[in-house]
C-alpha atoms as a PDB file:
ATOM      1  CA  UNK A   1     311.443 177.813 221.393  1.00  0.00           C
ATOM      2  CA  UNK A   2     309.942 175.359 219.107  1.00  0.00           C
ATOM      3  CA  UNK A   3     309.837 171.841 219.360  1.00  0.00           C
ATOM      4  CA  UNK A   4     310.566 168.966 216.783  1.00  0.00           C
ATOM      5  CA  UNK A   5     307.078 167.807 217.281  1.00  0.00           C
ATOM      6  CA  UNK A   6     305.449 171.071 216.551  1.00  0.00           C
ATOM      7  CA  UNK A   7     308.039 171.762 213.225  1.00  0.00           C
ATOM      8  CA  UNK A   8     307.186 168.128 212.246  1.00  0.00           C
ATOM      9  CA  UNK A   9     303.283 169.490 212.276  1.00  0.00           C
ATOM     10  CA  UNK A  10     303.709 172.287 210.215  1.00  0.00           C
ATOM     11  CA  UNK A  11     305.479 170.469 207.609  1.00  0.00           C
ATOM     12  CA  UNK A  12     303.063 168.082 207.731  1.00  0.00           C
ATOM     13  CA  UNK A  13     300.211 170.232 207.809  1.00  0.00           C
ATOM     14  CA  UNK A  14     301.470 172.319 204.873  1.00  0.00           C
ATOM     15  CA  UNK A  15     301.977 169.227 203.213  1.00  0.00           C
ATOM     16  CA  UNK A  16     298.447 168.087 203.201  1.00  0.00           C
ATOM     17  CA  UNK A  17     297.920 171.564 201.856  1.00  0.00           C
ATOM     18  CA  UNK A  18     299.540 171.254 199.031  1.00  0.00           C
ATOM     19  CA  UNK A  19     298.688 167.878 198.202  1.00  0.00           C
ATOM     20  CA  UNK A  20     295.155 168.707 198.506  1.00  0.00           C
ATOM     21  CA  UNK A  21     295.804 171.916 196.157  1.00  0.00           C
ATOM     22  CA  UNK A  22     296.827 169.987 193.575  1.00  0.00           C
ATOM     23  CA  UNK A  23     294.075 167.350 193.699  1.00  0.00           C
ATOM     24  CA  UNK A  24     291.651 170.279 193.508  1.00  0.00           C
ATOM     25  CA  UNK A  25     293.652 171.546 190.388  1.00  0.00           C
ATOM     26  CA  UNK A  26     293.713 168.188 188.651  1.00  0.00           C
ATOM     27  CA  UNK A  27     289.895 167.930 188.863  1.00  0.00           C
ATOM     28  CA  UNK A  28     288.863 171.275 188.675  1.00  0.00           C
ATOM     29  CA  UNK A  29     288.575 170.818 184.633  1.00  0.00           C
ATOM     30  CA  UNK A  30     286.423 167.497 185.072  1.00  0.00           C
ATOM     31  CA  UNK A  31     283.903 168.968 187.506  1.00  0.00           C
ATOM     32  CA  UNK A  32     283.815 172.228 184.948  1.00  0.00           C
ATOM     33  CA  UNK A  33     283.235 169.493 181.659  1.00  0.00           C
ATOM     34  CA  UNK A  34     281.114 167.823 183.695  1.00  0.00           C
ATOM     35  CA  UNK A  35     278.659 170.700 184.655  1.00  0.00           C
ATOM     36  CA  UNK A  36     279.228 172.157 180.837  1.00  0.00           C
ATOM     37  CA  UNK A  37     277.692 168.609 179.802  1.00  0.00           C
ATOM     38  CA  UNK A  38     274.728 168.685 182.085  1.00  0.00           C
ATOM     39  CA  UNK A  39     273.672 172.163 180.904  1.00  0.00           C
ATOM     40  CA  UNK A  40     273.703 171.931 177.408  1.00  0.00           C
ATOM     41  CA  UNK A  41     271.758 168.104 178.548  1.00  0.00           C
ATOM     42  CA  UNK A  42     269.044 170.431 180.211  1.00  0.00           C
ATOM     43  CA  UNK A  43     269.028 173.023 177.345  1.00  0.00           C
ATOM     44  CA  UNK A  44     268.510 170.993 174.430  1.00  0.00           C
ATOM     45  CA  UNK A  45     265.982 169.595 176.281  1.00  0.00           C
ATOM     46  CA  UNK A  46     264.268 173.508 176.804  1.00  0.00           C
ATOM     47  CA  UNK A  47     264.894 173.931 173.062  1.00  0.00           C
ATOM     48  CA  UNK A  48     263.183 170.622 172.086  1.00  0.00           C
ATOM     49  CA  UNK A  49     265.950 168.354 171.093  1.00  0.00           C
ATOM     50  CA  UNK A  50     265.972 166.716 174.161  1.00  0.00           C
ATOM     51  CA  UNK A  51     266.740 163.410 175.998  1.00  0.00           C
ATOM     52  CA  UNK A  52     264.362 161.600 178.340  1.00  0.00           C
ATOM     53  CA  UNK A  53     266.544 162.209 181.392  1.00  0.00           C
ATOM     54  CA  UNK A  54     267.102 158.971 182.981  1.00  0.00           C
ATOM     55  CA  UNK A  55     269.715 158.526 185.556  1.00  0.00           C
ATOM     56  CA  UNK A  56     271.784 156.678 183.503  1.00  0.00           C
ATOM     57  CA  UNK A  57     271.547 159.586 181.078  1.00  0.00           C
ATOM     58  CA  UNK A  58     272.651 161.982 183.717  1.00  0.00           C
ATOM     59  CA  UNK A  59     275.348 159.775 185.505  1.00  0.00           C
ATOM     60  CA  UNK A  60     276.589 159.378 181.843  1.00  0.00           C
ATOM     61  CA  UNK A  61     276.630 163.293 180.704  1.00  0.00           C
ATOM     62  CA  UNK A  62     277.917 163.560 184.437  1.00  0.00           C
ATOM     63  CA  UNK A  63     280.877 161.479 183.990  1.00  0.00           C
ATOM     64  CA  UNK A  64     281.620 162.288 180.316  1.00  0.00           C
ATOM     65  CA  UNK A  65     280.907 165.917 180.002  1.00  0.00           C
ATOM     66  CA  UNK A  66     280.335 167.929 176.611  1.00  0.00           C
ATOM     67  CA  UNK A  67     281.223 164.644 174.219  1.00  0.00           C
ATOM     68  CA  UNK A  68     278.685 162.515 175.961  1.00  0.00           C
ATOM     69  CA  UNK A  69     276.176 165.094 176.163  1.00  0.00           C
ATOM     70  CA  UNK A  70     276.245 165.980 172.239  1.00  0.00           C
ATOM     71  CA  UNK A  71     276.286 162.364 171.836  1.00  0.00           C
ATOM     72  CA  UNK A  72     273.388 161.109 173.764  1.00  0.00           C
ATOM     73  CA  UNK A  73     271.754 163.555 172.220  1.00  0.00           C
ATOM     74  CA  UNK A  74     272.679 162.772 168.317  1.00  0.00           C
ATOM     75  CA  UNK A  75     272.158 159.132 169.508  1.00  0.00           C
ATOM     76  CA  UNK A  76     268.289 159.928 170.605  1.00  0.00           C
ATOM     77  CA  UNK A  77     267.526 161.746 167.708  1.00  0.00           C
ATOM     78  CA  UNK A  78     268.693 159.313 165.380  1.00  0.00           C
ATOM     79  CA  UNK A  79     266.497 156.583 167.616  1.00  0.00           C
ATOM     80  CA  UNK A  80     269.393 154.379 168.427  1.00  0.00           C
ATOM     81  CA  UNK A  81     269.893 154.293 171.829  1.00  0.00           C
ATOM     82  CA  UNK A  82     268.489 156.704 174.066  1.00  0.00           C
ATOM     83  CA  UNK A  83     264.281 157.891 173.705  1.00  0.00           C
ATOM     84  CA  UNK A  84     263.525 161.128 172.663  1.00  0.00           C
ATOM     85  CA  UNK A  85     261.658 163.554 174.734  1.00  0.00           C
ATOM     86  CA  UNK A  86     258.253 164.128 173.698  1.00  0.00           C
ATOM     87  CA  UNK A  87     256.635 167.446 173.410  1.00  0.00           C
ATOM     88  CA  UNK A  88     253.053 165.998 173.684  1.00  0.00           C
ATOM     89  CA  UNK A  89     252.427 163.437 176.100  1.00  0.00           C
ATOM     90  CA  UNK A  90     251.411 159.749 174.940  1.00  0.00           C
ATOM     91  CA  UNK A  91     247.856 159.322 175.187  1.00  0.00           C
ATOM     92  CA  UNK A  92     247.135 155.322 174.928  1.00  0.00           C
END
């Protein structure tokens, strides 16, 4: 026979799993834009139109995804903001 206490823990239980379902499903999209964002950081930078990656470059393309990504990179060409990568290394 089951108890209250143990039908009380299954609906509790398959509460949390559903709860934590739809967390997952709420941020699944972020975590994808986010990791779309850091690749295309990483291949602009292989194809030579790349970003000195700082960490507030990559907490940045982390957090904003594609959009921040294109844009730190229009922003470093242009020179506004964010350096370049250089091909050559600086000899002083």
């Amino acid at each position: 026979m089951v108890t209250p206490i143990e039908l009380g823990l299954v609906v509790l239980v398959l509460a949390l799993l559903f709860g934590v379902y739809r967390v997952i499903k709420a941020v699944k999209p972020l975590i994808v834009n986010a990791v779309v964002g850091l690749i295309v950081l990483f291949a602009a930078s292989f194809v030579g139109y790349g970003v000195t990656i700082t960490p507030v470059v990559v907490l940045l393309v982390a957090f904003g995804g594609l959009p921040a990504a294109i844009l730190v990179i229009l922003l470093a060409q242009v020179g506004i903001i964010f350096e370049p990568a250089s091909l050559l290394p600086l000899v002083l």
